[in-house]
PDB file of N, CA and C in Angstrom:
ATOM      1  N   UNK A   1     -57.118  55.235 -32.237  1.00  0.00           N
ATOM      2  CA  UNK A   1     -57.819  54.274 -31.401  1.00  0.00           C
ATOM      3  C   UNK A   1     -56.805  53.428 -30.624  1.00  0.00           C
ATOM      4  N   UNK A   2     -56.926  53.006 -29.678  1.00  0.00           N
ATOM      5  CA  UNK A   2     -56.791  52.406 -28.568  1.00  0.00           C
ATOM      6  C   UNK A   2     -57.203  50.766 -28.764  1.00  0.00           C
ATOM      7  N   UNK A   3     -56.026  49.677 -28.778  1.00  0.00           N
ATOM      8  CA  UNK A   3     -56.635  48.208 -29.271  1.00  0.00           C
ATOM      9  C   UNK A   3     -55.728  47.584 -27.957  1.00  0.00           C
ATOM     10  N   UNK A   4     -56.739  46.747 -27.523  1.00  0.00           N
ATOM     11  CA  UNK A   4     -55.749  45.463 -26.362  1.00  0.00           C
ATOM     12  C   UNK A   4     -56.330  44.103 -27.062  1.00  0.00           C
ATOM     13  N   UNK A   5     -55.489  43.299 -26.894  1.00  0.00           N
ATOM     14  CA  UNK A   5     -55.590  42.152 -27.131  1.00  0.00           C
ATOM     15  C   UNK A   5     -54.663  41.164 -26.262  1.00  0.00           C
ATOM     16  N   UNK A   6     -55.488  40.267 -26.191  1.00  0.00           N
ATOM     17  CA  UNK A   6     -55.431  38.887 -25.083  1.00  0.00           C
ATOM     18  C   UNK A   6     -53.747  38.206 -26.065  1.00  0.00           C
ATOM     19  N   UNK A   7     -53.046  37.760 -25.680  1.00  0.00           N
ATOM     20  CA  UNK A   7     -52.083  36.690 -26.046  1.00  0.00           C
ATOM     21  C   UNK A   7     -52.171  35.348 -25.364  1.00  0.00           C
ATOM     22  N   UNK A   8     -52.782  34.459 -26.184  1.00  0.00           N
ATOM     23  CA  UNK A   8     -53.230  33.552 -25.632  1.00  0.00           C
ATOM     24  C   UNK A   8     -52.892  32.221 -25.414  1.00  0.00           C
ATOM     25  N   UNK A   9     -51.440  32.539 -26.440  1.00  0.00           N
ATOM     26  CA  UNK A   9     -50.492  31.184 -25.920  1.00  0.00           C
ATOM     27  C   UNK A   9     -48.972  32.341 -25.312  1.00  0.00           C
ATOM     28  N   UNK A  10     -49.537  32.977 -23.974  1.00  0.00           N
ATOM     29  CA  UNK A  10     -48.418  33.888 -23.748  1.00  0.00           C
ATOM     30  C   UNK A  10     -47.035  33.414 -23.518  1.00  0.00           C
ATOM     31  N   UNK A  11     -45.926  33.898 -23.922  1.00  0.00           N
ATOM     32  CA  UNK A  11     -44.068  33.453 -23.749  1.00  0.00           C
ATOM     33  C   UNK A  11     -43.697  34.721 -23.996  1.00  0.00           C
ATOM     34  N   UNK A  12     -42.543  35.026 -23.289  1.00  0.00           N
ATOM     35  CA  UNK A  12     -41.918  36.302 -23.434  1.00  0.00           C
ATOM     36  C   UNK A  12     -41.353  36.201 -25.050  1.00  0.00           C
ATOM     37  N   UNK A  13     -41.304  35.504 -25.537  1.00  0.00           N
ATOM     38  CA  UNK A  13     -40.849  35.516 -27.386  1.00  0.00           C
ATOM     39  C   UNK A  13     -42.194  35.820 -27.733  1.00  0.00           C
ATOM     40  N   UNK A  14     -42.765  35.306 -27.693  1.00  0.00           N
ATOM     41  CA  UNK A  14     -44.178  35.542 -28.666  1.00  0.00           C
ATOM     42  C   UNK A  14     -44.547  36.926 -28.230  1.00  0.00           C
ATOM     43  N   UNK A  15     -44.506  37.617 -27.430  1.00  0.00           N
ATOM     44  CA  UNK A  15     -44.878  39.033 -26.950  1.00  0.00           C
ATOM     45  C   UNK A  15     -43.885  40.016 -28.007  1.00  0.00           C
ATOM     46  N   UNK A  16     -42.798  39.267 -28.170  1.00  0.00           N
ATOM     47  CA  UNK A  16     -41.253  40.653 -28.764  1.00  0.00           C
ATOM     48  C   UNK A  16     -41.238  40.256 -30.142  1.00  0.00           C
ATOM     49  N   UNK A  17     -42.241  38.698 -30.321  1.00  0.00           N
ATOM     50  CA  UNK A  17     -42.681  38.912 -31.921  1.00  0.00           C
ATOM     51  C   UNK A  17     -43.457  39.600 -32.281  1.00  0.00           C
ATOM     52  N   UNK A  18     -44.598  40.147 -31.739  1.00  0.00           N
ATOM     53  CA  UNK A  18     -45.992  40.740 -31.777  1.00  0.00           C
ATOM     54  C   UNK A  18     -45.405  42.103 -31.956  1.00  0.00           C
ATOM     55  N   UNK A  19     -44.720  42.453 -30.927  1.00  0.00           N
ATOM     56  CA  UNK A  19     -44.349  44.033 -30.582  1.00  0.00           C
ATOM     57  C   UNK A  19     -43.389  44.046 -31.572  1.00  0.00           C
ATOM     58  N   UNK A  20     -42.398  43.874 -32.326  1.00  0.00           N
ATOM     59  CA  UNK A  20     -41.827  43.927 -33.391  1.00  0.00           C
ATOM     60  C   UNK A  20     -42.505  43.748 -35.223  1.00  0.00           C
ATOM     61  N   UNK A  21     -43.685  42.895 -34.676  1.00  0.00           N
ATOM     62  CA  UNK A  21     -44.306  42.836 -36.400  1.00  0.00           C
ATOM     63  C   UNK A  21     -45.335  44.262 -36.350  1.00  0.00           C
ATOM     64  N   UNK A  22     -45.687  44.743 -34.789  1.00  0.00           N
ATOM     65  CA  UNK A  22     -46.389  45.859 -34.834  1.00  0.00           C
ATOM     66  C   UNK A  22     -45.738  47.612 -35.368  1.00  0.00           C
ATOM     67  N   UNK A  23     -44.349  47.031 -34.550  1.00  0.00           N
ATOM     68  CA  UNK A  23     -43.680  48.204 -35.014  1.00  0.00           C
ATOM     69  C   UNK A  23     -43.523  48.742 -36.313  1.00  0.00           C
ATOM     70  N   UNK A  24     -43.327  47.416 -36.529  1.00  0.00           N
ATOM     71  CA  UNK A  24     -42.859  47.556 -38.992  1.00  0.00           C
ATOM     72  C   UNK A  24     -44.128  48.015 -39.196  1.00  0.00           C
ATOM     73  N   UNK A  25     -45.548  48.401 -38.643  1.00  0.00           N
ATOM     74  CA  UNK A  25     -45.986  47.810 -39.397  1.00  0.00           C
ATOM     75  C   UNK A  25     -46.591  49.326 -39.690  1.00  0.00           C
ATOM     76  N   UNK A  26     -47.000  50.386 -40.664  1.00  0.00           N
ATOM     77  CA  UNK A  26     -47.278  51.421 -41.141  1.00  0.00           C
ATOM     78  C   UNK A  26     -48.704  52.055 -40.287  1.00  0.00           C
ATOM     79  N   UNK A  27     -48.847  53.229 -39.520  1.00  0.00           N
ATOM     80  CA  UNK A  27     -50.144  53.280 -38.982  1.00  0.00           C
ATOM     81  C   UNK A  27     -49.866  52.910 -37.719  1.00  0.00           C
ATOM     82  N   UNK A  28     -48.495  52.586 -37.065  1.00  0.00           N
ATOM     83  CA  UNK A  28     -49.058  52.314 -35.601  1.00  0.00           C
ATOM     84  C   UNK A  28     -48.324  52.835 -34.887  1.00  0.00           C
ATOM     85  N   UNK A  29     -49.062  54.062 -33.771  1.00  0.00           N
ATOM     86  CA  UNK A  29     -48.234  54.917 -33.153  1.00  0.00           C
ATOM     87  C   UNK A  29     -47.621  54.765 -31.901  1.00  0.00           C
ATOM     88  N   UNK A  30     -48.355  53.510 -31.329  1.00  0.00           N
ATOM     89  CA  UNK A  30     -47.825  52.938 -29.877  1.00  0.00           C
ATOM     90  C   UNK A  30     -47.624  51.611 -29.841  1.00  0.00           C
ATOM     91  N   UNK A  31     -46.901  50.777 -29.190  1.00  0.00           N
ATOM     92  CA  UNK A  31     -47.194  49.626 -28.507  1.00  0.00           C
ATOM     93  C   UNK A  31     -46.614  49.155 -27.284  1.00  0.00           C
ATOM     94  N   UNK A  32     -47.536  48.391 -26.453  1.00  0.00           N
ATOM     95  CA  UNK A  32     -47.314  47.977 -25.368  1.00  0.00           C
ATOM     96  C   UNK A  32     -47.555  46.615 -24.791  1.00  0.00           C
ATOM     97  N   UNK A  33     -46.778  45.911 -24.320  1.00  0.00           N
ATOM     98  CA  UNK A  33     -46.795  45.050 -23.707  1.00  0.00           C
ATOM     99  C   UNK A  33     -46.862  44.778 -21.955  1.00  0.00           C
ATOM    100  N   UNK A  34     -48.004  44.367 -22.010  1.00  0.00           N
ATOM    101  CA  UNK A  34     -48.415  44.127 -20.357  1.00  0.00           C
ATOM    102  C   UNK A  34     -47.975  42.687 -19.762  1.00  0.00           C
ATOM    103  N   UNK A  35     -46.513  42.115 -19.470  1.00  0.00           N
ATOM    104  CA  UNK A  35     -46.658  40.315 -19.231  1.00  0.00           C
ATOM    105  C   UNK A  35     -47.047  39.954 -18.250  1.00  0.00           C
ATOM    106  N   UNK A  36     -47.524  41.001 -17.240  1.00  0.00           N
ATOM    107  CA  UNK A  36     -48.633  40.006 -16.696  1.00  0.00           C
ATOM    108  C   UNK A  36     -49.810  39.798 -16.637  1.00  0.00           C
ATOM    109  N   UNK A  37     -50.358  40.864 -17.296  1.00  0.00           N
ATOM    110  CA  UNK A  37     -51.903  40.599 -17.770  1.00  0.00           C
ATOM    111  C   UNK A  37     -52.058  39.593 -19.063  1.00  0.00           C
ATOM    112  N   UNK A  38     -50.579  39.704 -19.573  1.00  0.00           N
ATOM    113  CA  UNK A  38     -50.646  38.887 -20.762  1.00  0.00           C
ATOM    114  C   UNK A  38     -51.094  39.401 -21.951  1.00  0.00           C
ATOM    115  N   UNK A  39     -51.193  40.806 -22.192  1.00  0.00           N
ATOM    116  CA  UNK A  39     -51.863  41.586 -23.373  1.00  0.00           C
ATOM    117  C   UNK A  39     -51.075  42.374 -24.286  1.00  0.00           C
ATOM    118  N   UNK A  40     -51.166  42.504 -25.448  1.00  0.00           N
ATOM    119  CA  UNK A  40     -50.530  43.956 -25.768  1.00  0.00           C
ATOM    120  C   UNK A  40     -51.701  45.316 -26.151  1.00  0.00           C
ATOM    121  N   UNK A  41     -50.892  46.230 -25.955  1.00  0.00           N
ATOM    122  CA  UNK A  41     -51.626  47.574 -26.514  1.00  0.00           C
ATOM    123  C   UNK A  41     -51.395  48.233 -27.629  1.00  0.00           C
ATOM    124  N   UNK A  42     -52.522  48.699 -28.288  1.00  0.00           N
ATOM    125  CA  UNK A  42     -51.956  48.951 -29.518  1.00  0.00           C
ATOM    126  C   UNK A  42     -52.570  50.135 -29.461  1.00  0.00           C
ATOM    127  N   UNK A  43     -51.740  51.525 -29.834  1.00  0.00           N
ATOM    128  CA  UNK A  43     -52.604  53.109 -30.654  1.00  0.00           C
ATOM    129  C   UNK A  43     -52.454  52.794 -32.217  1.00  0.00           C
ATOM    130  N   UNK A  44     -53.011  52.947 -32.982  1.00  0.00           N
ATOM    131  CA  UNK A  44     -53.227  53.438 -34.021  1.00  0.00           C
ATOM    132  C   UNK A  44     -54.043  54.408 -34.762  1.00  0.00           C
ATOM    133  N   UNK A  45     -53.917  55.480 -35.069  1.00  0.00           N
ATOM    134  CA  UNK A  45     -55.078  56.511 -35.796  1.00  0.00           C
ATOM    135  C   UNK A  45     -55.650  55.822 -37.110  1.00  0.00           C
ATOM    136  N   UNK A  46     -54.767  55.296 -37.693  1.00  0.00           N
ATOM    137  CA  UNK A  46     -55.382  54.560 -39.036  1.00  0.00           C
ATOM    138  C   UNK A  46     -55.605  53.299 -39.614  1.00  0.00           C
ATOM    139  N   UNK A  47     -55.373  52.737 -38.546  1.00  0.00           N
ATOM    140  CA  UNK A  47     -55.939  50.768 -38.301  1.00  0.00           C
ATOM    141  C   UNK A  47     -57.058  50.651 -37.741  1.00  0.00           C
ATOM    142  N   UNK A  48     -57.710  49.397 -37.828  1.00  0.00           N
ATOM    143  CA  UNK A  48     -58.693  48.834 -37.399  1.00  0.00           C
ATOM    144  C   UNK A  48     -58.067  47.759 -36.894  1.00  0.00           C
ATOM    145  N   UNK A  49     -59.079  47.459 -35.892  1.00  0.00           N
ATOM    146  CA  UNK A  49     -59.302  46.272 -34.881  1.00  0.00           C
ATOM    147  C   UNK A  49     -58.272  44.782 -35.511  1.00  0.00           C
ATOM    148  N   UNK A  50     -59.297  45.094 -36.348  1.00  0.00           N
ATOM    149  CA  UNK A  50     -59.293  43.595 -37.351  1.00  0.00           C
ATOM    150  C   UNK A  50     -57.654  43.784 -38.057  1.00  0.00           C
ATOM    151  N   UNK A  51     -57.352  44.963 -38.348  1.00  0.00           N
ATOM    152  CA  UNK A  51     -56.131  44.999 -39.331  1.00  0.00           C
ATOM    153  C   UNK A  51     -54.432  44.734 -37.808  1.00  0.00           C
ATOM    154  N   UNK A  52     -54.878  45.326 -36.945  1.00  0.00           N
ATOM    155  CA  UNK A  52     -53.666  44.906 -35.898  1.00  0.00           C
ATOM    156  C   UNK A  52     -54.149  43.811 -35.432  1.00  0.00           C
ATOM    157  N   UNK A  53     -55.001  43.023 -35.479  1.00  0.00           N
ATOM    158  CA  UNK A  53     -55.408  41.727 -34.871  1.00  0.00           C
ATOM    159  C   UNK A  53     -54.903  40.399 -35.942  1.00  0.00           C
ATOM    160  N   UNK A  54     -54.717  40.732 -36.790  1.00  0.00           N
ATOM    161  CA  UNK A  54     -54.349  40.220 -38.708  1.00  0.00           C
ATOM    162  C   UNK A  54     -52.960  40.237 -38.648  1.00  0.00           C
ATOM    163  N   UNK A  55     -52.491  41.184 -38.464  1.00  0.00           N
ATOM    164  CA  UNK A  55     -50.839  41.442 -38.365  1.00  0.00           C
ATOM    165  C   UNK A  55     -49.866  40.892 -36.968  1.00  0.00           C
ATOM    166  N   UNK A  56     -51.112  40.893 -36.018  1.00  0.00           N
ATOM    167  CA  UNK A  56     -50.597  40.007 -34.778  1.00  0.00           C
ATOM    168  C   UNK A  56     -50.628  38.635 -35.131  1.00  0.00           C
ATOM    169  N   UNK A  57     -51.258  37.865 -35.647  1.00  0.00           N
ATOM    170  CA  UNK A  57     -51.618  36.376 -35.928  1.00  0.00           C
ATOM    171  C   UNK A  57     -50.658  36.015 -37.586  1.00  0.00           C
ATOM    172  N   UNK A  58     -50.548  37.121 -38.645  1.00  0.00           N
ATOM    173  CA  UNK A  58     -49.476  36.450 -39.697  1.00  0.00           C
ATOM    174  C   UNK A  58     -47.735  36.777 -38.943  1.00  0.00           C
ATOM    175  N   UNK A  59     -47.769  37.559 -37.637  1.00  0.00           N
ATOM    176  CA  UNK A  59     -46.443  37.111 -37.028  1.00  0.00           C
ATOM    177  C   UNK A  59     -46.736  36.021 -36.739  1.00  0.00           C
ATOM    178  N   UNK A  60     -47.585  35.139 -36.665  1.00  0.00           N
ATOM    179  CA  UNK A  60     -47.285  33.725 -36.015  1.00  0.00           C
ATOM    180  C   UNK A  60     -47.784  33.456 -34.523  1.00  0.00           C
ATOM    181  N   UNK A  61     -48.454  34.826 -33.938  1.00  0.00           N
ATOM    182  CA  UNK A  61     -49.077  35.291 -32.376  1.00  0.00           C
ATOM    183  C   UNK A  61     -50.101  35.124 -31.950  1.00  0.00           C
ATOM    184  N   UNK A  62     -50.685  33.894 -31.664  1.00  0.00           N
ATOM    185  CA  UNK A  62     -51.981  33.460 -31.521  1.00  0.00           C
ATOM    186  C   UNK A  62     -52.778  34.754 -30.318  1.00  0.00           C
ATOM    187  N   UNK A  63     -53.780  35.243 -31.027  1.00  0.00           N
ATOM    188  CA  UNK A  63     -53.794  36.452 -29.923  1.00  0.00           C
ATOM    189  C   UNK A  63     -55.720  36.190 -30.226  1.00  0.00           C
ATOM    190  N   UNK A  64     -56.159  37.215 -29.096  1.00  0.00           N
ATOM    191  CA  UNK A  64     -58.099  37.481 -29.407  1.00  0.00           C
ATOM    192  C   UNK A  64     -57.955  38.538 -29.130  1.00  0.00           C
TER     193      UNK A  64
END
């Protein structure tokens, strides 16, 4: 599946925290960062919504 999410207090740090706690994180086969839409992208085959949306926010990444 295919996940975007809003970054909603966007800074180029808070984007390379997100994209780095995504990378570690088991289950995720892509990520992308859009800075000027302000979003990242996420593939995963074996995450949910809720579980890369969880792992974006205990980096500290206020995201929706």
């Amino acid at each position: 599946m295919t996940y975007t999410f809003d970054l909603t207090d966007y800074s180029d740090e808070s984007a390379v925290v997100a994209e780095n706690a995504l990378r570690g994180l088991g289950g995720v086969d892509s990520v992308d960062v859009d800075r000027v839409a302000e979003t990242i992208t996420v593939n995963s085959t074996t995450l949910t919504y809720g579980e890369v949306l969880s792992a974006i926010r205990q980096a500290g990444v206020p995201a929706k």
